[in-house]
Protein backbone atom coordinates (compact mmCIF):
# COMPACT_ATOMS: atom_id res chain seq x y z
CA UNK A 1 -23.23 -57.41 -15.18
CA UNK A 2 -24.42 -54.73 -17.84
CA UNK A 3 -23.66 -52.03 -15.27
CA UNK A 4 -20.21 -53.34 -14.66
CA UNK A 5 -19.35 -53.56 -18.24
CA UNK A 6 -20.08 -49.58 -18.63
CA UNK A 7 -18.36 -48.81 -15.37
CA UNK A 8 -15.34 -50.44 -16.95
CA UNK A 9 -15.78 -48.95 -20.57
CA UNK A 10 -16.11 -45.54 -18.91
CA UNK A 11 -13.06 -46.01 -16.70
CA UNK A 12 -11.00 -47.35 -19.76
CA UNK A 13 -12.28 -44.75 -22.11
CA UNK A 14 -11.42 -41.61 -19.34
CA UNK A 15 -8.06 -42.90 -17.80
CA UNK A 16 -5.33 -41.72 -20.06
CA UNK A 17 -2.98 -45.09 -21.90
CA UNK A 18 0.62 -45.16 -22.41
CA UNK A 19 -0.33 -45.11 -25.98
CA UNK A 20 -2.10 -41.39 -25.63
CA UNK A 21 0.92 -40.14 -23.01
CA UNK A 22 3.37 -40.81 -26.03
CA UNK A 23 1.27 -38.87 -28.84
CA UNK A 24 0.75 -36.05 -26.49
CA UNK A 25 4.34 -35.94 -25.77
CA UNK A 26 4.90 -36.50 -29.34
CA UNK A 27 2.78 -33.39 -30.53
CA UNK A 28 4.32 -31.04 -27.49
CA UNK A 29 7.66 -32.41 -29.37
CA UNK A 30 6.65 -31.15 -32.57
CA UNK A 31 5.59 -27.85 -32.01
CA UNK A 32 8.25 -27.09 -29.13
CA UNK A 33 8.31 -23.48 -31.20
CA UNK A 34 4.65 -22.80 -29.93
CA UNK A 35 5.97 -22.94 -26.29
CA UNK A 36 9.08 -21.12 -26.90
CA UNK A 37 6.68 -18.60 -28.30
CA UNK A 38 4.73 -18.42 -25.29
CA UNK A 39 6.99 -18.73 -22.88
CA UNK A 40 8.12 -15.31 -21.70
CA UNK A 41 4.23 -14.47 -21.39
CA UNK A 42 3.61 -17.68 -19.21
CA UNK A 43 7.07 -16.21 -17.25
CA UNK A 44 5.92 -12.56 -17.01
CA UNK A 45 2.20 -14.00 -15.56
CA UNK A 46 3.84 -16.60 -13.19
CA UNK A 47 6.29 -14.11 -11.85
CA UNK A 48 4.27 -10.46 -11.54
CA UNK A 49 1.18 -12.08 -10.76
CA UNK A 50 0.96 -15.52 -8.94
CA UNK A 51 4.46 -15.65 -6.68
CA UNK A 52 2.86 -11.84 -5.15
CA UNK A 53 -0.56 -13.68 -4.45
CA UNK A 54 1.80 -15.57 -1.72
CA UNK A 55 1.93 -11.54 0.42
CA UNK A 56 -2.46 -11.47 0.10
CA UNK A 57 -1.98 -13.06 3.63
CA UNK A 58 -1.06 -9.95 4.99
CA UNK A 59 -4.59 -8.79 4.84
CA UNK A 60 -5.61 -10.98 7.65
CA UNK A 61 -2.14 -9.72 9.27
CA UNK A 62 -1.37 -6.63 11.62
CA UNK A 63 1.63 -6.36 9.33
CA UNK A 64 4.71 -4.24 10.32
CA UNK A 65 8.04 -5.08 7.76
CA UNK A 66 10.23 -5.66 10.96
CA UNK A 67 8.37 -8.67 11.38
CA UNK A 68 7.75 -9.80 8.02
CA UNK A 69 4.99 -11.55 6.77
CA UNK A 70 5.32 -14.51 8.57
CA UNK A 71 6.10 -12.59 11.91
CA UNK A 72 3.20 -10.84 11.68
CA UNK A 73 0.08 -11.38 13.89
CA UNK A 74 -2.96 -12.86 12.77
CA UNK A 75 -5.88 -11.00 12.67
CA UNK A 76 -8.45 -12.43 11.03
CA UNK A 77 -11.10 -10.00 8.89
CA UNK A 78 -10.02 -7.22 11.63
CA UNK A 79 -9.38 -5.17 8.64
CA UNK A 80 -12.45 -6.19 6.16
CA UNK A 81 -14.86 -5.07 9.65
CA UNK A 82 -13.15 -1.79 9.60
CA UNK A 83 -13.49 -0.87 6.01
CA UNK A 84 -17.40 -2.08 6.20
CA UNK A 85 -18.18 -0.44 9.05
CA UNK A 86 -16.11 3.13 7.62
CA UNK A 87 -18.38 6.24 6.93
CA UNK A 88 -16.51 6.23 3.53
CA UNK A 89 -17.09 3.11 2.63
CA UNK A 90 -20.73 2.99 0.68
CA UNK A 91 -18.59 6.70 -0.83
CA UNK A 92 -15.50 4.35 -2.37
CA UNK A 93 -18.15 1.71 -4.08
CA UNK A 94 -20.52 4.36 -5.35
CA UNK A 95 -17.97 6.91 -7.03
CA UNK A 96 -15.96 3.58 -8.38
CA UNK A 97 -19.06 1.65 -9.85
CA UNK A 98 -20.40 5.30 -10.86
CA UNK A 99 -17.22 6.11 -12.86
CA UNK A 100 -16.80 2.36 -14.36
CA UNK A 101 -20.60 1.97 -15.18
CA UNK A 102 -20.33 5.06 -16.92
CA UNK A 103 -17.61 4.61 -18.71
CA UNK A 104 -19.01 0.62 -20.20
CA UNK A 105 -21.78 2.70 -21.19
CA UNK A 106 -20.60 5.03 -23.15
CA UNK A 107 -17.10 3.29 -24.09
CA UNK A 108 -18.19 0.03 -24.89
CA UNK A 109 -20.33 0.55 -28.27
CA UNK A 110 -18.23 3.55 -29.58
CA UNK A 111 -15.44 0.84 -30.46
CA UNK A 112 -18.20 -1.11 -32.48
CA UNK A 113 -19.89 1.75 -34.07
CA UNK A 114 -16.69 3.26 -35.56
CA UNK A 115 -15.34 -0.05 -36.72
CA UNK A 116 -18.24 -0.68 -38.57
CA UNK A 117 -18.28 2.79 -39.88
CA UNK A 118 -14.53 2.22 -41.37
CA UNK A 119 -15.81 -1.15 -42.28
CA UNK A 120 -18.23 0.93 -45.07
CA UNK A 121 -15.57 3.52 -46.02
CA UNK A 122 -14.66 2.89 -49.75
CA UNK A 123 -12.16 5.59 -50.15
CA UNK A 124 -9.01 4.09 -48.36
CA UNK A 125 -6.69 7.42 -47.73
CA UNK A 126 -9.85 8.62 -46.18
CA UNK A 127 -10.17 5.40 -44.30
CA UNK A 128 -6.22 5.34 -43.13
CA UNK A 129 -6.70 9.22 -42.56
CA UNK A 130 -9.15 8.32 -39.91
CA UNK A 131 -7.48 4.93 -38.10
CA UNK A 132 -4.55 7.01 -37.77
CA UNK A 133 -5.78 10.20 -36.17
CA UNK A 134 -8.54 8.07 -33.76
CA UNK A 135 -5.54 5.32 -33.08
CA UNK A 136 -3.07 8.26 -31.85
CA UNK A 137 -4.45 9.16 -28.33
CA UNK A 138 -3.61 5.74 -27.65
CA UNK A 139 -0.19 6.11 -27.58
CA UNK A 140 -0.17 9.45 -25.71
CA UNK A 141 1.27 8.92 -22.05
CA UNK A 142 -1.72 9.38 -19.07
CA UNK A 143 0.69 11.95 -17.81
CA UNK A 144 0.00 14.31 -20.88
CA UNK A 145 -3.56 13.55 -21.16
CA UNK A 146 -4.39 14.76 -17.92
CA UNK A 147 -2.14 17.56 -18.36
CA UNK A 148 -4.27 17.97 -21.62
CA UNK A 149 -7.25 17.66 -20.21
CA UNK A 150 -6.41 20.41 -17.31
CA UNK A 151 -4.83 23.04 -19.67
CA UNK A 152 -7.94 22.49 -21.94
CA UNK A 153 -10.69 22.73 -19.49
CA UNK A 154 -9.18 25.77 -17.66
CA UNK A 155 -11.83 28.40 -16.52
CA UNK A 156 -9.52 31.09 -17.52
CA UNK A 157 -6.83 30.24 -20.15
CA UNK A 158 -8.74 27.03 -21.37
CA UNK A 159 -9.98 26.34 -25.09
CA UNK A 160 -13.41 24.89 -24.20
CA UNK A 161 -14.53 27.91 -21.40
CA UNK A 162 -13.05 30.19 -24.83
CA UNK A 163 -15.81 28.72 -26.76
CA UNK A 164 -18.45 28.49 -23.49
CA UNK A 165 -17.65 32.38 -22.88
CA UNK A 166 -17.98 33.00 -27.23
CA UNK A 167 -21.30 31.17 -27.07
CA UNK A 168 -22.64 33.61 -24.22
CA UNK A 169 -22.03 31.73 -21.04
CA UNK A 170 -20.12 31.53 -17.86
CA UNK A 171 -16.63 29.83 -17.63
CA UNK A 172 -17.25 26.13 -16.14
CA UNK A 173 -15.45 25.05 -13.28
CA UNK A 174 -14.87 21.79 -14.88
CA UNK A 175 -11.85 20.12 -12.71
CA UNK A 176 -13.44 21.76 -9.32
CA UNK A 177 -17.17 20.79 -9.27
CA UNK A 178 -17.53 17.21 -8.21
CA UNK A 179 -20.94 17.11 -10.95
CA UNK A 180 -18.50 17.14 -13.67
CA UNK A 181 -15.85 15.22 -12.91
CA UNK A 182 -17.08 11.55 -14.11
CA UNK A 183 -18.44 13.07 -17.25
CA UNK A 184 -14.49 14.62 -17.71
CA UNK A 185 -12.71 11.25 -16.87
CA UNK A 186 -15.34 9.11 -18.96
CA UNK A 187 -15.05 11.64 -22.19
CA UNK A 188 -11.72 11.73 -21.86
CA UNK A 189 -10.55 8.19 -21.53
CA UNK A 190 -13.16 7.16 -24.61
CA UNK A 191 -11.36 10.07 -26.83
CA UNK A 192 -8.47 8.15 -26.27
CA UNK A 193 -9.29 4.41 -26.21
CA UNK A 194 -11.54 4.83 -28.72
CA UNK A 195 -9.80 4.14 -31.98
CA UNK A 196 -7.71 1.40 -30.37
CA UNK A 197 -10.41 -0.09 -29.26
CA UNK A 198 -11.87 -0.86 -32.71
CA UNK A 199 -8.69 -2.91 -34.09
CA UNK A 200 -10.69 -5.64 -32.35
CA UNK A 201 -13.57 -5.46 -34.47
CA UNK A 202 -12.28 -4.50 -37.75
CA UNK A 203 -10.05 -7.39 -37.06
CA UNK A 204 -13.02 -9.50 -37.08
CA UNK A 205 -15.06 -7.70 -39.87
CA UNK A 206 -12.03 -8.62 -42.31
CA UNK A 207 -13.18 -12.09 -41.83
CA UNK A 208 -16.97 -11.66 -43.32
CA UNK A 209 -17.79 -13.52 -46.79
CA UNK A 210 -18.31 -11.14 -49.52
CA UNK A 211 -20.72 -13.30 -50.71
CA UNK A 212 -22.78 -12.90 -47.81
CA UNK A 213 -23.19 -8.79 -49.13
CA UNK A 214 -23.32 -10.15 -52.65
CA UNK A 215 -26.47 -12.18 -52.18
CA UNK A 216 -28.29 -9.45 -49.47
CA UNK A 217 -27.79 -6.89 -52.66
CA UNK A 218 -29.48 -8.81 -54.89
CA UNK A 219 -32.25 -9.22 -52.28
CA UNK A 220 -32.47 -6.00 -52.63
CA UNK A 221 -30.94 -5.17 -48.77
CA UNK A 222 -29.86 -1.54 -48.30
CA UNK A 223 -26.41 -0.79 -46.92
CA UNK A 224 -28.20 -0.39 -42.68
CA UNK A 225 -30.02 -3.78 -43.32
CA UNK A 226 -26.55 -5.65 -44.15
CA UNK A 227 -24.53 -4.22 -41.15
CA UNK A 228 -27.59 -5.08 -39.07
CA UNK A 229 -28.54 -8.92 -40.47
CA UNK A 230 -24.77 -9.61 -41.37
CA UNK A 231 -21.84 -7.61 -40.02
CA UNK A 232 -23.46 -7.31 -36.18
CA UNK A 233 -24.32 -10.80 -36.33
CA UNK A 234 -20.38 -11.64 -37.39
CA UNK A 235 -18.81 -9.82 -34.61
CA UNK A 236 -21.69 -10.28 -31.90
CA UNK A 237 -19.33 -13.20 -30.15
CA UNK A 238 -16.73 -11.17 -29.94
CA UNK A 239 -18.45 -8.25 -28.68
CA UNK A 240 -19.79 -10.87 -26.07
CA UNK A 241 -16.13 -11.65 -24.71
CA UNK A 242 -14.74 -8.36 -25.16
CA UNK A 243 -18.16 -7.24 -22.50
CA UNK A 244 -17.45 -9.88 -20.08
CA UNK A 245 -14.10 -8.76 -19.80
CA UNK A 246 -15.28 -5.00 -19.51
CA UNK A 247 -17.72 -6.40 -16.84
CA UNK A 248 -14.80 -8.28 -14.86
CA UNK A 249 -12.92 -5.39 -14.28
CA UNK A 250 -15.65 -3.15 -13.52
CA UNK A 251 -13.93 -2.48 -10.25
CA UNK A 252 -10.44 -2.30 -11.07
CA UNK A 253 -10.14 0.81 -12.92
CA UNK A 254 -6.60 2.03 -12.89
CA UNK A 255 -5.76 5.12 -10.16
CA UNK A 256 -3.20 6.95 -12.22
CA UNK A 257 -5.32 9.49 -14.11
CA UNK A 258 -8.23 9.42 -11.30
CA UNK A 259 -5.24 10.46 -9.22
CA UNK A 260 -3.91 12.80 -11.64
CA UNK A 261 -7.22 15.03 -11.90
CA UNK A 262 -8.04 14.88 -8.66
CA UNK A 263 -7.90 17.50 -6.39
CA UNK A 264 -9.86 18.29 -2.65
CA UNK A 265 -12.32 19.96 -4.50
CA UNK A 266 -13.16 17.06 -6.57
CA UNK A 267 -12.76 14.68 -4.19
CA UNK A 268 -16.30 14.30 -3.33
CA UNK A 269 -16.79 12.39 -6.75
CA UNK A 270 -13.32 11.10 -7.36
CA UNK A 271 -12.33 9.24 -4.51
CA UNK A 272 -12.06 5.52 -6.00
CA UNK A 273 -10.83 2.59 -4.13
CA UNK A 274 -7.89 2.29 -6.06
CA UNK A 275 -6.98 5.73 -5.56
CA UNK A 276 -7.76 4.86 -1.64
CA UNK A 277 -5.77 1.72 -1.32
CA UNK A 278 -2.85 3.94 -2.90
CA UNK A 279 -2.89 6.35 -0.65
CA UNK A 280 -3.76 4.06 2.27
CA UNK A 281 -1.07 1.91 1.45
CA UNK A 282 1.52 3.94 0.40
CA UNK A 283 1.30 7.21 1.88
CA UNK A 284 -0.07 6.23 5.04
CA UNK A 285 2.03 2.84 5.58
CA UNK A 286 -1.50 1.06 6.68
CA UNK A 287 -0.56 -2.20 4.31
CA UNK A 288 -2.71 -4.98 5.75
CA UNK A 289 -5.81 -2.35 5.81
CA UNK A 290 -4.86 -1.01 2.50
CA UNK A 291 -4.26 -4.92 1.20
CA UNK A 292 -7.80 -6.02 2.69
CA UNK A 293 -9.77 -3.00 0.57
CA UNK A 294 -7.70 -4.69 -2.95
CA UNK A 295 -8.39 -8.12 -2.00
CA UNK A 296 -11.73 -6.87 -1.12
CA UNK A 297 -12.21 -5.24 -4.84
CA UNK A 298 -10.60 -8.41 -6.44
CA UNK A 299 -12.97 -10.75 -4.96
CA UNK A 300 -15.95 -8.58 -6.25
CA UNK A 301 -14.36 -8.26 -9.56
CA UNK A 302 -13.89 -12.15 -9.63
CA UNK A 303 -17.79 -13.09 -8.70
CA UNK A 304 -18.91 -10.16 -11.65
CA UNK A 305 -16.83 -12.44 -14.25
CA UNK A 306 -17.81 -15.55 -13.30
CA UNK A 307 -21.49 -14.14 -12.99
CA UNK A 308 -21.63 -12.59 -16.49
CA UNK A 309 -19.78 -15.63 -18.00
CA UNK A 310 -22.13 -17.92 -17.13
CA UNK A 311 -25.05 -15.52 -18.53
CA UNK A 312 -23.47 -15.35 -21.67
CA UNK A 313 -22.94 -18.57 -22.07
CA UNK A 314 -26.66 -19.55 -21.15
CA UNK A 315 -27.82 -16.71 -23.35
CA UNK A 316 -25.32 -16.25 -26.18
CA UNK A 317 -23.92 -19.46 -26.17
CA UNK A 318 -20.17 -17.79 -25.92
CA UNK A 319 -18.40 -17.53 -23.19
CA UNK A 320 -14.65 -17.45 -22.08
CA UNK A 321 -15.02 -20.38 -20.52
């Protein structure tokens, strides 16, 4: 009888009343501006990513566009075998987790150690001096910066071989030798992310108590003991969600500058599988191959995310979900 009498607590407490419907319609009532607001974001996510997951199929398809999708034939993982079982393939996921590993490991604190440098600046023209010339790469177009990066790192008219030659050494072949071309793309890309990046985190340093530096100073705390014991601590959960993110997308770094500075000569080191599935896709017309290598990378991006969520959130406590 006791047993019963939970079962049917349980069940009353869990199933939604007419009485909860109404205040829930009530409060979407109320703040109808809230969904206005987010509207043309829910639009622009529904549209340009969830009605395309519909063509995915086509990756188990020998797709040809006279047919269509649905006149397509069915395949199966015809495509998935092929890309396994390429001599390219263990190439594609070592340059891509090469480049993207690299690039968390250099990228990823920068952000956190410049925010919390600005964070300490006390002279604020010096401080806006420096947001402003680290937050301007940001807005340059990939277009230029590669362009940038080429003029720059030209063995004969570029600034840095000027300064290799002045220094008593040969001119680099920095956009030819496959040995340099991660460190170029990962040096380049934090240059200009960089400044951006900490927004984030000075964002969240803003938010600190005062009082919190107030009583470590009359502790007797130096300036490296309160960033360490107070600020890090502050902006530790959101370091934890902005590196699960970072992790997620480990494998879908974008193609357009990898594509940009590559050239045959480089190709040993900077042949991604985004730049792959471009040119497998596009160039060559092969969609349902070039669609099973992105499904392919989205699936492994989507198991790292879920993977490092639930270690933060077992470990940190803080999680995105």
């Amino acid at each position: 009888m006791g047993l019963q009498t939970k079962k049917l607590v349980s069940h009353q407490t869990s199933a939604p009343t007419p009485i909860m419907k109404r205040k829930k319609n009530r409060k979407i009532l109320q703040n109808w501006q809230l969904y206005i607001f987010i509207l043309p974001a829910f639009l622009y996510f529904f549209i340009f990513h969830y009605i395309p997951l519909y063509g995915v199929q086509i990756a188990f398809k020998d797709f040809t566009p006279t047919a269509g999708i649905t006149g397509s034939e069915w395949v199966g993982f015809k495509h998935f075998i092929r890309f396994f079982d390429s001599y390219y393939f263990w190439d594609l996921i070592r340059n891509t987790l090469g480049i993207s590993v690299y690039e968390l490991i250099v990228g990823f604190p920068l952000p956190i150690i410049l925010a919390l440098l600005l964070n300490e600046a006390k002279d604020n023209f010096f401080k806006r001096s420096v947001q402003t010339v680290t937050y301007a790469p940001h807005f340059i177009s990939v277009v230029v910066i590669a362009g940038m990066v080429i003029a720059f790192l030209s063995p004969v008219t570029g600034v840095i071989n000027h300064f290799v030659q002045f220094l008593g050494f040969e001119p680099i072949a920095f956009m030819t030798d496959p040995a340099w071309f991660k460190t170029v793309y990962v040096l380049s890309g934090v240059w200009q992310s960089t400044g951006w990046g900490t927004i984030i985190y000075l964002a969240a340093l803003s938010g600190v108590d005062p009082q919190h530096h107030e009583a470590a100073i009359v502790e007797g705390a130096n300036r490296l003991q309160r960033i360490w014991h107070i600020n890090i601590p502050f902006i530790f959960p959101t370091m934890v969600i902005l590196l699960i993110m970072n992790v997620g997308s480990i494998m879908a770094m974008g193609f357009e500058k990898i594509l940009l500075l590559q050239n045959p000569l480089n190709l040993e080191s900077s042949n991604v599988i985004a730049t792959f599935v471009y040119k497998a896709g596009l160039l060559d017309a092969q969609y349902s191959f070039a669609s099973a290598v992105g499904l392919f990378n989205a699936v492994i991006n989507a198991i790292l995310l879920i993977v490092v969520n639930q270690i933060a959130r077992k470990t940190s406590e803080t999680s995105l979900w």
